[in-house]
N, C-alpha and C. Protein backbone atom coordinates (compact mmCIF):
# COMPACT_ATOMS: atom_id res chain seq x y z
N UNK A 1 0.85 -1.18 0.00
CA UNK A 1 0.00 0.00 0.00
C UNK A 1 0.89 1.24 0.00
N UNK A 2 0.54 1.99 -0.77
CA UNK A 2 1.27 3.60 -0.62
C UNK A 2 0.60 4.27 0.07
N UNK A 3 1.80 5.23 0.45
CA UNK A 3 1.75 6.75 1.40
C UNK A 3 0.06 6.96 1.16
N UNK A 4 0.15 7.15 0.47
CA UNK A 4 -1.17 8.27 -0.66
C UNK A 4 -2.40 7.23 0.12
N UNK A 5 -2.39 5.79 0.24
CA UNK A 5 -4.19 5.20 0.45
C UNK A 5 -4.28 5.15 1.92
N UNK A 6 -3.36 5.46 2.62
CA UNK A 6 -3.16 5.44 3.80
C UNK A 6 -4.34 6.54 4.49
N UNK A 7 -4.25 8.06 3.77
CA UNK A 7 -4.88 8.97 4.50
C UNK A 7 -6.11 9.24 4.05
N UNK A 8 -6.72 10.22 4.77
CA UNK A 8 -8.10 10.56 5.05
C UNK A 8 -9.00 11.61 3.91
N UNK A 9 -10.02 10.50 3.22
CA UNK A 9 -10.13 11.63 2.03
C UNK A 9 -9.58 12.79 1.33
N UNK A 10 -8.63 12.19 0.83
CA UNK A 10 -7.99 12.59 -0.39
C UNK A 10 -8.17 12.46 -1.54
N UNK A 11 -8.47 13.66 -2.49
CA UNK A 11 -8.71 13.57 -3.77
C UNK A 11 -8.05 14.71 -4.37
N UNK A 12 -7.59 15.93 -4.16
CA UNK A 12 -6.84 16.78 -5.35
C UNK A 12 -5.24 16.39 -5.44
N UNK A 13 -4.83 15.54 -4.29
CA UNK A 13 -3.57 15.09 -4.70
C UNK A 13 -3.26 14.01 -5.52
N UNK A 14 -4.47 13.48 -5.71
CA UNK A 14 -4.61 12.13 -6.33
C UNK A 14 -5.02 12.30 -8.00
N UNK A 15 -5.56 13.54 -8.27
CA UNK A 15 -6.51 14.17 -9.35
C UNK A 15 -4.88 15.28 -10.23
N UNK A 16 -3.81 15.02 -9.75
CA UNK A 16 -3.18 15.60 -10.48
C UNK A 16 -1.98 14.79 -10.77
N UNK A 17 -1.65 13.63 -10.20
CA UNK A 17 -0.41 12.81 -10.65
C UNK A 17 -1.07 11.65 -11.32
N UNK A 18 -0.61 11.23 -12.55
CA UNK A 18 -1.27 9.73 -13.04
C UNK A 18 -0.44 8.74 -11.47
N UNK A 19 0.86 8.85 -11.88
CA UNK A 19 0.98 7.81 -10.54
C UNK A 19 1.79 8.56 -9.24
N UNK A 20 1.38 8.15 -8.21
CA UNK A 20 1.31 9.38 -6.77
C UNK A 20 3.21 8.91 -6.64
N UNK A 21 3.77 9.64 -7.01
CA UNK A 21 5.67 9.47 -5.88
C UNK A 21 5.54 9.32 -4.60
N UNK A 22 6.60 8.22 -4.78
CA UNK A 22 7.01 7.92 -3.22
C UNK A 22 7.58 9.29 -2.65
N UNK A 23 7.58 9.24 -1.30
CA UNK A 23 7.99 10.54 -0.62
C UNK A 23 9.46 9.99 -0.65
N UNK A 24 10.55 10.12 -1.39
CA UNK A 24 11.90 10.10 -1.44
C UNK A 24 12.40 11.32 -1.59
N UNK A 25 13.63 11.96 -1.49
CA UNK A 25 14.41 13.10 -1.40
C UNK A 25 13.14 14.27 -1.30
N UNK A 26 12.62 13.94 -0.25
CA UNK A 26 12.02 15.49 0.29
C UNK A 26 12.22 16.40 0.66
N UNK A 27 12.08 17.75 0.87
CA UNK A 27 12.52 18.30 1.99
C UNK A 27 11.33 19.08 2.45
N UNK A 28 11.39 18.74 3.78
CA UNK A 28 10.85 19.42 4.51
C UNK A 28 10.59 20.60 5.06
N UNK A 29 10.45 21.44 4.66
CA UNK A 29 9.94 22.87 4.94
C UNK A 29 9.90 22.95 6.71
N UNK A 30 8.92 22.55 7.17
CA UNK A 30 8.45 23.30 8.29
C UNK A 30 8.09 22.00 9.13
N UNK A 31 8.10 21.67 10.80
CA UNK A 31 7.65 20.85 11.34
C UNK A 31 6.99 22.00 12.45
N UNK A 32 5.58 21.14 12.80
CA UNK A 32 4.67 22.08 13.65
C UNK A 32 4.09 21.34 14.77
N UNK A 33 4.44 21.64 16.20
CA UNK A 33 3.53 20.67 16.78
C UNK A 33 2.47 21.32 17.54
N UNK A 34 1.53 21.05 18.17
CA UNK A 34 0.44 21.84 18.53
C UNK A 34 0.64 22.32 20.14
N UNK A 35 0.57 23.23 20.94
CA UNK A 35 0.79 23.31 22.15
C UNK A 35 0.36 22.20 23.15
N UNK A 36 -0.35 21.42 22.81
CA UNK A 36 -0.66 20.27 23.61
C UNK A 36 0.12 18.96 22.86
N UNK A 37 0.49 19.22 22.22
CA UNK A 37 1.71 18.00 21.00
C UNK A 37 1.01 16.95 20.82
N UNK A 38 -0.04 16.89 20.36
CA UNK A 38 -1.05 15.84 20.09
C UNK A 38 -1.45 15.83 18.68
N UNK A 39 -1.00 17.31 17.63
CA UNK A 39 -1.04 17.15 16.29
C UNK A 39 0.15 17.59 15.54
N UNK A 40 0.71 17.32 14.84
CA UNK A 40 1.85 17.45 14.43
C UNK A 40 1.26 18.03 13.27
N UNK A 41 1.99 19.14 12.05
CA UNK A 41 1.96 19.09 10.67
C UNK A 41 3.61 18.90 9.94
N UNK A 42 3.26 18.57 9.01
CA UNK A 42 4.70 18.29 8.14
C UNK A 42 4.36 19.15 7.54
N UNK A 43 5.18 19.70 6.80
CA UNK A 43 4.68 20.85 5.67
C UNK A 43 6.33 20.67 4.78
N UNK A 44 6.08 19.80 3.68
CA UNK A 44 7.11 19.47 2.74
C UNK A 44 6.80 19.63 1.21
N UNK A 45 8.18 20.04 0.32
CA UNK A 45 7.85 19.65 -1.02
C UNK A 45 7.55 18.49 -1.44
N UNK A 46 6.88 18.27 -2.23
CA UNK A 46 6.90 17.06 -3.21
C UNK A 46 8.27 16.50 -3.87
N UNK A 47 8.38 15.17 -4.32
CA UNK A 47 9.66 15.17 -4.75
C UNK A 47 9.71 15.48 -6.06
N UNK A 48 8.52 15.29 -6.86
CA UNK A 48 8.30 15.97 -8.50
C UNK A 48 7.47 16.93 -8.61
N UNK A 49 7.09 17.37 -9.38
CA UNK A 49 6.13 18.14 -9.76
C UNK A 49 4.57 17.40 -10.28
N UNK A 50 3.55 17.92 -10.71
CA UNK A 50 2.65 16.99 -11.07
C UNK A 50 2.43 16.37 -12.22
N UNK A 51 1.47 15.76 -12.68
CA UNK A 51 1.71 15.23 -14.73
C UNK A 51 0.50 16.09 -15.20
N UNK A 52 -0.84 16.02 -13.85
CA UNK A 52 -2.15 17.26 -14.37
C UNK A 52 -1.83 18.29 -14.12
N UNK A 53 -1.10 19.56 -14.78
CA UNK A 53 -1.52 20.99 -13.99
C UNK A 53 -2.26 21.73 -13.51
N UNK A 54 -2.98 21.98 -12.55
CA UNK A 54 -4.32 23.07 -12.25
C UNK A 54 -3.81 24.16 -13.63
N UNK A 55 -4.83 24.84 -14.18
CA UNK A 55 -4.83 26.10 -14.65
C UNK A 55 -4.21 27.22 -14.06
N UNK A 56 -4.67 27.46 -12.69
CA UNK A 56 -3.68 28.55 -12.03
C UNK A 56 -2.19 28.37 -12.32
N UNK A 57 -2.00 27.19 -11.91
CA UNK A 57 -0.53 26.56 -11.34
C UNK A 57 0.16 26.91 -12.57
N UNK A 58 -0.44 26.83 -14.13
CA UNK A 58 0.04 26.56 -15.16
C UNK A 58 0.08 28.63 -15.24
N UNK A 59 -0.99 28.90 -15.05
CA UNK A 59 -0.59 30.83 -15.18
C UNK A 59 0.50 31.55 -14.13
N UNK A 60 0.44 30.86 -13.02
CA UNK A 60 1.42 31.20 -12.34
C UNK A 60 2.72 30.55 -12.76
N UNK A 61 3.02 29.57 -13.39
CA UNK A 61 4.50 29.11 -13.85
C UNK A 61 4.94 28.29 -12.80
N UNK A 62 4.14 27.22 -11.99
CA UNK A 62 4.70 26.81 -10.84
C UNK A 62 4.86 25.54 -10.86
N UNK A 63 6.60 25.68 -10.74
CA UNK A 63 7.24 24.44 -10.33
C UNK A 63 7.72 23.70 -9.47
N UNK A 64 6.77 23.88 -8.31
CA UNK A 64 7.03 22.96 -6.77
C UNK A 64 5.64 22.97 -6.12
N UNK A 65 5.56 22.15 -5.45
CA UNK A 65 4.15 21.35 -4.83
C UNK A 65 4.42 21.31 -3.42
N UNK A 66 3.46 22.01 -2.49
CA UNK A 66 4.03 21.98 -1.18
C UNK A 66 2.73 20.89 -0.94
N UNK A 67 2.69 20.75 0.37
CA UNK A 67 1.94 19.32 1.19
C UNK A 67 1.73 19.89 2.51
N UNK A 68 0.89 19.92 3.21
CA UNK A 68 0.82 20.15 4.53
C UNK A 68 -0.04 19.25 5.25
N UNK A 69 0.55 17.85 5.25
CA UNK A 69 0.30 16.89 6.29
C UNK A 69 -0.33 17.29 7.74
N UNK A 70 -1.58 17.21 7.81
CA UNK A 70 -2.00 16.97 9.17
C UNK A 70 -1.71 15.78 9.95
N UNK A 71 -1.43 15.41 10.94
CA UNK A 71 -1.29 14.40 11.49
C UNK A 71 -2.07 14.18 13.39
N UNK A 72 -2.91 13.29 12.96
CA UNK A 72 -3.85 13.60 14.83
C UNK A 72 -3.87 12.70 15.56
N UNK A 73 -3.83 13.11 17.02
CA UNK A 73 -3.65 12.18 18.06
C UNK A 73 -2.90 11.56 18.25
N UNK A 74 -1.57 12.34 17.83
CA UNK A 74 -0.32 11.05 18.02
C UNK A 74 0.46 10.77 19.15
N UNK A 75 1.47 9.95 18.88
CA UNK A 75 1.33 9.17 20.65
C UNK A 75 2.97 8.71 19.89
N UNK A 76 3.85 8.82 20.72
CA UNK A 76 5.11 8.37 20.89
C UNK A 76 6.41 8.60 19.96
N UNK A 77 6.37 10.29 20.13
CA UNK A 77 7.12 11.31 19.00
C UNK A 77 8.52 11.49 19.68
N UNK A 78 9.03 10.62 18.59
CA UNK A 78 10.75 11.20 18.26
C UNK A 78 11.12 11.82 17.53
N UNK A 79 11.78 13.01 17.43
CA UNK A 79 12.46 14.00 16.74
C UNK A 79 13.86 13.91 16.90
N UNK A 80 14.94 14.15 15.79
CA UNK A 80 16.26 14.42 15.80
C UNK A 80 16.46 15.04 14.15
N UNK A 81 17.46 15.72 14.81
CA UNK A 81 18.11 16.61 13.53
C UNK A 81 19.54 16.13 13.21
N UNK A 82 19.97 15.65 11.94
CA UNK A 82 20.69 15.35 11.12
C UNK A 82 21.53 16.54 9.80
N UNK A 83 21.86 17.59 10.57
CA UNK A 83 22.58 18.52 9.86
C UNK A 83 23.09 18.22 8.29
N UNK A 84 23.82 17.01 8.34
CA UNK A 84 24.80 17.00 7.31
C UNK A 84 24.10 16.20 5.95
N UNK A 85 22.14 16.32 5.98
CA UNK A 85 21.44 16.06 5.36
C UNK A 85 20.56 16.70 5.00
N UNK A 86 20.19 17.23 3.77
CA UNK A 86 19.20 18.37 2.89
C UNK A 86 17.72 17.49 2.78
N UNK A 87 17.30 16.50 2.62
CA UNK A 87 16.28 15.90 2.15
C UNK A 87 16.23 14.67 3.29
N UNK A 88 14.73 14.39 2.95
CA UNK A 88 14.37 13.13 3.85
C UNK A 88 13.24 11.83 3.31
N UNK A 89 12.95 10.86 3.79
CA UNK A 89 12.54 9.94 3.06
C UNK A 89 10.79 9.28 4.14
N UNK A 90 10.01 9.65 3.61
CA UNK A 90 8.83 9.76 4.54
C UNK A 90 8.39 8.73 4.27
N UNK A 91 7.47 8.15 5.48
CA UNK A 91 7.04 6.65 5.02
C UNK A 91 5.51 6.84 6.09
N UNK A 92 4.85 5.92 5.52
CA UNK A 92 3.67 6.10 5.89
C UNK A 92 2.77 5.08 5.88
N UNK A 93 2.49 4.00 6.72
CA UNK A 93 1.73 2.97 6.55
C UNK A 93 1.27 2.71 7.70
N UNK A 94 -0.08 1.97 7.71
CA UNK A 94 -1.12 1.88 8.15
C UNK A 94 -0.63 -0.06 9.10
N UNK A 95 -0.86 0.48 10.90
CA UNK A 95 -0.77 -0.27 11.36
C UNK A 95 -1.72 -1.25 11.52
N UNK A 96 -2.74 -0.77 12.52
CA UNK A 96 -4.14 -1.37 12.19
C UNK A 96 -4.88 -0.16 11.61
N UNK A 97 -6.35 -1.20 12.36
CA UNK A 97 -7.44 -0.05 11.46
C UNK A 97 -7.82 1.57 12.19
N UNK A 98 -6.82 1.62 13.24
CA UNK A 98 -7.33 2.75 13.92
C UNK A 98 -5.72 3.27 14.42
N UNK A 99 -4.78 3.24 13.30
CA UNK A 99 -3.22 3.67 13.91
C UNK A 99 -2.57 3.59 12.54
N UNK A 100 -1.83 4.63 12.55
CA UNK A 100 -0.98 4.64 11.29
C UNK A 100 0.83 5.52 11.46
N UNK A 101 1.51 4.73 11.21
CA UNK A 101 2.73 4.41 11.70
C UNK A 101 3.83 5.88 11.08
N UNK A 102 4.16 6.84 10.71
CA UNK A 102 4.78 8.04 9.97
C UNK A 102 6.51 8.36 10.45
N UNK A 103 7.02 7.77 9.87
CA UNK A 103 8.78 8.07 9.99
C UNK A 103 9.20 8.97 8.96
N UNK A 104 10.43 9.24 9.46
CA UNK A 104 11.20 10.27 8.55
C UNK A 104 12.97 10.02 8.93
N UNK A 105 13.43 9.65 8.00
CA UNK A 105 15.06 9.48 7.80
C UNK A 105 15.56 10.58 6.83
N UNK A 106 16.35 10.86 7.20
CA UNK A 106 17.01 12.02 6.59
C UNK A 106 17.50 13.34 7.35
N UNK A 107 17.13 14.86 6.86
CA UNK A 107 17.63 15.99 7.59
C UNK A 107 16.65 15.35 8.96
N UNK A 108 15.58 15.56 8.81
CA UNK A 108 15.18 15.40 10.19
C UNK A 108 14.68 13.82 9.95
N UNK A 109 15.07 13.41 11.45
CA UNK A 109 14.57 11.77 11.90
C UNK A 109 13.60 11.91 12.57
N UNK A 110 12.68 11.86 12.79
CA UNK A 110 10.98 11.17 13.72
C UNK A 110 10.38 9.94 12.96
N UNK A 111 9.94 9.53 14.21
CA UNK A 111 8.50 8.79 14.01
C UNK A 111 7.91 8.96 15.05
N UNK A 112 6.58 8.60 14.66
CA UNK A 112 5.02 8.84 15.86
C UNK A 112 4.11 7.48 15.36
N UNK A 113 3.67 7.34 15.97
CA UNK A 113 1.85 6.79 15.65
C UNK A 113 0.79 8.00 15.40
N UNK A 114 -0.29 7.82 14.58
CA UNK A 114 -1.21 8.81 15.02
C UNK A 114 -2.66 8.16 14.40
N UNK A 115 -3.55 8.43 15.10
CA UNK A 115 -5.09 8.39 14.36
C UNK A 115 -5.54 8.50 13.31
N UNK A 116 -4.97 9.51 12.74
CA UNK A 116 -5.84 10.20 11.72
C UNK A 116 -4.24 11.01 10.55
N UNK A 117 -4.28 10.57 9.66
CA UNK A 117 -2.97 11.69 8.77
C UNK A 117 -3.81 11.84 7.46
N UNK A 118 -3.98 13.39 7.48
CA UNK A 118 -4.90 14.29 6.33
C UNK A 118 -4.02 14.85 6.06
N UNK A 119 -4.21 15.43 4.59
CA UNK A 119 -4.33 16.49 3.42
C UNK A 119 -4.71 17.90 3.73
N UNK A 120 -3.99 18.74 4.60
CA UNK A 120 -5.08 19.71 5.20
C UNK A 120 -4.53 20.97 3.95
N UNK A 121 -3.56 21.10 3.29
CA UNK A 121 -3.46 21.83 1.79
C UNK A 121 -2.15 21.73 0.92
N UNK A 122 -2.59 21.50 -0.14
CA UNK A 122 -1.46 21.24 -1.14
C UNK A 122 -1.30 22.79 -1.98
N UNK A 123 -0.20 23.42 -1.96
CA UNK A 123 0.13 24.40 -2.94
C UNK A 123 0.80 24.44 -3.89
N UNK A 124 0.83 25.47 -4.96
CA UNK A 124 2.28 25.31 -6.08
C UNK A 124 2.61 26.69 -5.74
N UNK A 125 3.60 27.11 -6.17
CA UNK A 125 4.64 28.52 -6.28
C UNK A 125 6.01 27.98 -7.79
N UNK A 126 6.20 29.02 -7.84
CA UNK A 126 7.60 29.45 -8.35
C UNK A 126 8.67 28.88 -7.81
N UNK A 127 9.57 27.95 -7.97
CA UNK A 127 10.97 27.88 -6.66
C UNK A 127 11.82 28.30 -7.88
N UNK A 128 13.16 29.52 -7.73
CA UNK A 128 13.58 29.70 -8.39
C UNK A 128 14.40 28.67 -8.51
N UNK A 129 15.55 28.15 -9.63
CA UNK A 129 15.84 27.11 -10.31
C UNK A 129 17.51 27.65 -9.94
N UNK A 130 18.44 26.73 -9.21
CA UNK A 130 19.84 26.88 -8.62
C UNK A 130 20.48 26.66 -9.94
N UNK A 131 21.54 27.47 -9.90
CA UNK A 131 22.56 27.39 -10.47
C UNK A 131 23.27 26.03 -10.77
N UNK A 132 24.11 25.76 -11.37
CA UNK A 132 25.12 24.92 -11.22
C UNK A 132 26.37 25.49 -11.59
């Protein structure tokens, strides 16, 4: 089973890739936990871009896909930071029917359990394009 059938009604992330990427060389933007640390968000790029473009996405010229993973009720959160690493490798599968398992290797290391892992918004932007 992939990342993608794991979570909680989802359909515009699903409505723009013919086939959904594994979460490999990610990076993670932003980690958020809630003042009571019971919801976490990830907020990461995609590792590609999409194969459907929204119309906007296509007037705005946008070549990166952000994700902002909700994640609820989770229960037994490790965090560590790994400096001498830019990207990370997210995994996401479903323990039983009421727990679902979310690691991360790479710049940052966690895993948790949690209840519930939603789609709470997917964006595109511009990322300007690095040199070589």
């Amino acid at each position: 089973m992939i990342w993608y059938d794991c979570l909680e009604e989802e359909y515009f992330l699903g409505s723009i890739y013919d086939v959904m990427p594994e979460l490999t060389d990610v990076r993670i933007n932003k980690l958020e936990l809630d003042s009571q640390m019971r919801d976490v968000n990830i907020i990461f790029e995609m590792p590609r871009y999409c194969d459907k473009e929204p119309l906007k996405w296509q007037e705005g010229k946008f070549n990166t896909i952000v994700v902002n993973l909700h994640c609820c009720v989770i229960r037994g959160l490790m965090v560590s930071l790994d400096e001498t690493k830019h990207t990370n490798c997210i995994d996401i599968k479903r323990v039983n029917e009421n727990q679902l398992q979310v690691k991360s290797k790479g710049n940052i290391n966690m895993e948790f359990d949690a209840e519930v892992v939603m789609i709470a918004k997917v964006s595109g932007y511009q990322k300007e394009q690095q040199m070589e």
